[in-house]
N, C-alpha and C. Protein backbone atom coordinates (compact mmCIF):
# COMPACT_ATOMS: atom_id res chain seq x y z
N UNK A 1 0.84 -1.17 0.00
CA UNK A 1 0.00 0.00 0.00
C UNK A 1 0.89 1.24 0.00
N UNK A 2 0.59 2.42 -0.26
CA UNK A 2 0.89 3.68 -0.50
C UNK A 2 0.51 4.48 0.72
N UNK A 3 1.30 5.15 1.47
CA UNK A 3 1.03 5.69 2.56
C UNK A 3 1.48 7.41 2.26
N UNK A 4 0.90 8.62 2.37
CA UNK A 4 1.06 9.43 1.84
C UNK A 4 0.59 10.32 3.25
N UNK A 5 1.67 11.52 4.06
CA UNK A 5 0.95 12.01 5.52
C UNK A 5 1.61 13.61 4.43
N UNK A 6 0.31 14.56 4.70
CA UNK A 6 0.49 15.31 4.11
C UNK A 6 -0.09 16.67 5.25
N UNK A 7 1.09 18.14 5.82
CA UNK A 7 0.53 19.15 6.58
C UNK A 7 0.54 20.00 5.75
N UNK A 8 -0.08 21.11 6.36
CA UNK A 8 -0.02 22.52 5.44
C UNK A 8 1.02 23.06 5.30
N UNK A 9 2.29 22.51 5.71
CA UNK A 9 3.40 23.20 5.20
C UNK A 9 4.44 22.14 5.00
N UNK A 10 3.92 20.78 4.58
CA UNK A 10 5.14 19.93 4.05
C UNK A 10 4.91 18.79 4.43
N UNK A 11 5.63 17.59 3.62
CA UNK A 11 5.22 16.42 3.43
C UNK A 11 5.92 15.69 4.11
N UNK A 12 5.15 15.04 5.31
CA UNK A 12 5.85 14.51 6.15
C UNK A 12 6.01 13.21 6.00
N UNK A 13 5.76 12.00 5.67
CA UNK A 13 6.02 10.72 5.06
C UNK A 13 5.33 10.48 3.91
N UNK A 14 5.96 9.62 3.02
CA UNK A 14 5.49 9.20 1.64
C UNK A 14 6.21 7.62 1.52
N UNK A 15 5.44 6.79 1.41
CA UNK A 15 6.28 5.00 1.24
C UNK A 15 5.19 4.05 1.15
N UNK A 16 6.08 2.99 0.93
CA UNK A 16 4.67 1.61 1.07
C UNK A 16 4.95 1.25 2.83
N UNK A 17 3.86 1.02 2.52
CA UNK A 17 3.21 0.18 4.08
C UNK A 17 2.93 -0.93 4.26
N UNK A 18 2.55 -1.58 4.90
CA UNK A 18 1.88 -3.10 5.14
C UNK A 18 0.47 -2.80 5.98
N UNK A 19 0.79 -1.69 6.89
CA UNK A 19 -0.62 -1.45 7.83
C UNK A 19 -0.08 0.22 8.37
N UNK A 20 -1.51 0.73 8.68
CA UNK A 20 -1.04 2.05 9.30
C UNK A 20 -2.42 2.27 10.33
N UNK A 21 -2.32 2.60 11.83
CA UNK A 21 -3.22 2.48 12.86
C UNK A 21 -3.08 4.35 12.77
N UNK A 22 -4.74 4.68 12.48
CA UNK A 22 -4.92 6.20 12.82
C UNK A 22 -5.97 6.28 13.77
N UNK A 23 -6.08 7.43 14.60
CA UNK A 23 -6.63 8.66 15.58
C UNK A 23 -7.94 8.79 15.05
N UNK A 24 -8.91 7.72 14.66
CA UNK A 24 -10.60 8.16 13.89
C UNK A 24 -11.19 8.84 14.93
N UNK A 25 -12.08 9.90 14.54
CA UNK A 25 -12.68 10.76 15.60
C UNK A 25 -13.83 9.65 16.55
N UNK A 26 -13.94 8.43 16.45
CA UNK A 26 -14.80 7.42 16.69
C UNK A 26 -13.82 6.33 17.66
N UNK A 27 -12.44 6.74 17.61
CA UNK A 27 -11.78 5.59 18.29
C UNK A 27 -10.54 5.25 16.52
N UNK A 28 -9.50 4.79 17.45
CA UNK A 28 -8.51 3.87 16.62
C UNK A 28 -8.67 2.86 15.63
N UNK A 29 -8.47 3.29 14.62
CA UNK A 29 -8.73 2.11 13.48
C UNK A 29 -7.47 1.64 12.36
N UNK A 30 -7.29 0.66 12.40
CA UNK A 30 -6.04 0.42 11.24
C UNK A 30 -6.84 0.02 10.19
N UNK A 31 -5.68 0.12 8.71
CA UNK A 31 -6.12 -0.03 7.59
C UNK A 31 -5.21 -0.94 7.33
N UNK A 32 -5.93 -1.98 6.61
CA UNK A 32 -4.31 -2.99 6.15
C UNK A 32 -4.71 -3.41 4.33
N UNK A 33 -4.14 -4.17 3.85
CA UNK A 33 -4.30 -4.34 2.48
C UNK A 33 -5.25 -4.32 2.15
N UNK A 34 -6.18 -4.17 0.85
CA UNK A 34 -7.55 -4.17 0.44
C UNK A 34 -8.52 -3.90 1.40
N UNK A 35 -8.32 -2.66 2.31
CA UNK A 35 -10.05 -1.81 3.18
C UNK A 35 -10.60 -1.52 2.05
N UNK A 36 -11.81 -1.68 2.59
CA UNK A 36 -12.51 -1.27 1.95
C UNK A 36 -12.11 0.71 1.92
N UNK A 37 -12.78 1.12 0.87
CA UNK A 37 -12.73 2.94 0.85
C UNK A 37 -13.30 3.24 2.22
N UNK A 38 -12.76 4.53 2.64
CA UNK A 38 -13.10 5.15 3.72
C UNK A 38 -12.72 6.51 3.78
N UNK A 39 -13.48 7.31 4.11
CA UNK A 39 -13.28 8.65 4.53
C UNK A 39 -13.60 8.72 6.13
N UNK A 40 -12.57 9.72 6.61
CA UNK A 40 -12.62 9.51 8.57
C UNK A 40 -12.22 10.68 9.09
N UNK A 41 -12.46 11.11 9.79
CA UNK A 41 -11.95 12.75 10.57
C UNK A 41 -10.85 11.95 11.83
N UNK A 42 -10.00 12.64 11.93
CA UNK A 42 -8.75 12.09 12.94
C UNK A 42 -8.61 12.93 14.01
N UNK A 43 -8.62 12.67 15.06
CA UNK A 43 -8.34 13.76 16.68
C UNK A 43 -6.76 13.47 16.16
N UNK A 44 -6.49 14.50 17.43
CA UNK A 44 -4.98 14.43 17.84
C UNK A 44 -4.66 12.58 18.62
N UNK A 45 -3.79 12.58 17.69
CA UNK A 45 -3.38 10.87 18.80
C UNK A 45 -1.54 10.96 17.43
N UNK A 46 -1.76 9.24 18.03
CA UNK A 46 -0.48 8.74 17.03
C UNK A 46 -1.46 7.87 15.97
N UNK A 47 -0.22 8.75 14.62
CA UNK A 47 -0.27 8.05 13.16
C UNK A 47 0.73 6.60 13.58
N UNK A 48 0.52 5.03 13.67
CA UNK A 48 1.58 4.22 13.33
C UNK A 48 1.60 3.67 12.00
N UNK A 49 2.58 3.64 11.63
CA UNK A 49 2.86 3.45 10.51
C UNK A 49 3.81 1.59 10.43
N UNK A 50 3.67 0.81 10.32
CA UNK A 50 4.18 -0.61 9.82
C UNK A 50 4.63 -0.52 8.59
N UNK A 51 5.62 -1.00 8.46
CA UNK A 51 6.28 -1.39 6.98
C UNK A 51 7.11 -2.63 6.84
N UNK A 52 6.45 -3.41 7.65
CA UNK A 52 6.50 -4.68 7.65
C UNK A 52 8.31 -5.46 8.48
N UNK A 53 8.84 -3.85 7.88
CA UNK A 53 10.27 -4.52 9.33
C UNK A 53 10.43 -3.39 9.78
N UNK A 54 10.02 -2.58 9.67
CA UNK A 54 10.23 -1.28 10.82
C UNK A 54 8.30 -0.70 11.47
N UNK A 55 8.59 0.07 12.54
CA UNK A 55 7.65 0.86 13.02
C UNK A 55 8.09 2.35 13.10
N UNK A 56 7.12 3.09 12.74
CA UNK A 56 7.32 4.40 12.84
C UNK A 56 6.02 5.22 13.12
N UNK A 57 6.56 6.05 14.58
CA UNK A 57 5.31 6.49 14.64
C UNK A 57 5.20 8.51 14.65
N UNK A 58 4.09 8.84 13.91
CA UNK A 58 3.85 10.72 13.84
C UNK A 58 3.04 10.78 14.85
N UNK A 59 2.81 11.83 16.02
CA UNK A 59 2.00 12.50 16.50
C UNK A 59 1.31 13.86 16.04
N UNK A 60 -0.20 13.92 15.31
CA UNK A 60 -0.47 14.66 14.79
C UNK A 60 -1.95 15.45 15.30
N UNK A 61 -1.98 16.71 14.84
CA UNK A 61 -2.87 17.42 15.95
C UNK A 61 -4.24 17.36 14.82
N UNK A 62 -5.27 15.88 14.56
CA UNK A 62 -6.00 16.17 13.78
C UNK A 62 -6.19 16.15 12.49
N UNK A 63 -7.31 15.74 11.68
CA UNK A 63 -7.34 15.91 9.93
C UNK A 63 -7.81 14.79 9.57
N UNK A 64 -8.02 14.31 8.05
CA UNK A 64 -8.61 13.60 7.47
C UNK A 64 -7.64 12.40 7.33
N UNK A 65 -8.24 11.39 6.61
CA UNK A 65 -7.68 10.47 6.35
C UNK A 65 -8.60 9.39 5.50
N UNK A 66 -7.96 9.76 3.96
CA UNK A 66 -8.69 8.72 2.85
C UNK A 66 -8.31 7.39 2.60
N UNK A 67 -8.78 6.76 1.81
CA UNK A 67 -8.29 5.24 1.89
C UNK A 67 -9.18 4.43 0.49
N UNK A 68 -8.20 4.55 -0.61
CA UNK A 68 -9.10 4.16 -1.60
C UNK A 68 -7.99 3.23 -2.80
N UNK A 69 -8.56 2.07 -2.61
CA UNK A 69 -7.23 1.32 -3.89
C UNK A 69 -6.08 1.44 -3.41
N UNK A 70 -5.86 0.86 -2.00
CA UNK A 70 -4.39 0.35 -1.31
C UNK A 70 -3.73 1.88 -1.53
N UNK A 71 -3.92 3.01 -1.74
CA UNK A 71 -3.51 4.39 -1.44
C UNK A 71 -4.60 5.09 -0.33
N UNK A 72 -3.50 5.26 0.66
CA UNK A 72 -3.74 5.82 1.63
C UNK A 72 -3.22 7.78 2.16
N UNK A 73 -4.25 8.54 1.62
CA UNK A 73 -3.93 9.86 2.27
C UNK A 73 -4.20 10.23 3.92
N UNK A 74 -3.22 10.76 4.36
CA UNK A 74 -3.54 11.23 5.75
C UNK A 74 -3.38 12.80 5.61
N UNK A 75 -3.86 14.28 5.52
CA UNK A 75 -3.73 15.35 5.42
C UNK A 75 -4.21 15.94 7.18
N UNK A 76 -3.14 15.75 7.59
CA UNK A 76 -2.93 15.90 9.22
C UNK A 76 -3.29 17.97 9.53
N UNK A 77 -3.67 18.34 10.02
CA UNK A 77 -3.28 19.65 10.75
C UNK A 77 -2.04 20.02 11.34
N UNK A 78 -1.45 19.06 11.49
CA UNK A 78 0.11 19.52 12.15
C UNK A 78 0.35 18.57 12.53
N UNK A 79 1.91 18.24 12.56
CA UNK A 79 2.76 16.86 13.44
C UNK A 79 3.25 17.93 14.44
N UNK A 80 3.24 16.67 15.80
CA UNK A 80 4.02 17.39 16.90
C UNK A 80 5.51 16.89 17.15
């Protein structure tokens, strides 16, 4: 999958993934190969990001997060 974390002033990760656990305004949800599409509003929490031999994680204050054809946008309000 395509993992793409995008703020208003610069692009903070771009890579493939295996899984990525986001901040849904509803509670924590990961996306892993073939989700279905989703559109989701994100609180402040942690972006994790899996790439199958590493972990990496953003703390971000908020924003969307699309999910359509194993490409994944996150357009955050700010990393902390």
């Amino acid at each position: 999958m395509k993992l793409t974390i995008i703020t208003p002033d610069k692009l903070a990760y771009e890579g493939d993934v295996t899984a990525v656990t986001v901040p849904g305004s509803a509670g924590s949800f990961q996306i892993l190969k073939d989700h279905a599409a989703i559109v989701s509003t994100l609180e402040d929490g942690k972006v994790i990001i899996n790439t199958g031999t590493s972990e990496e994680v953003f703390q971000i204050k908020g924003g969307v997060v699309e999910a359509k054809d194993n490409v994944i946008t996150v357009l955050a309000e700010g990393i902390r």
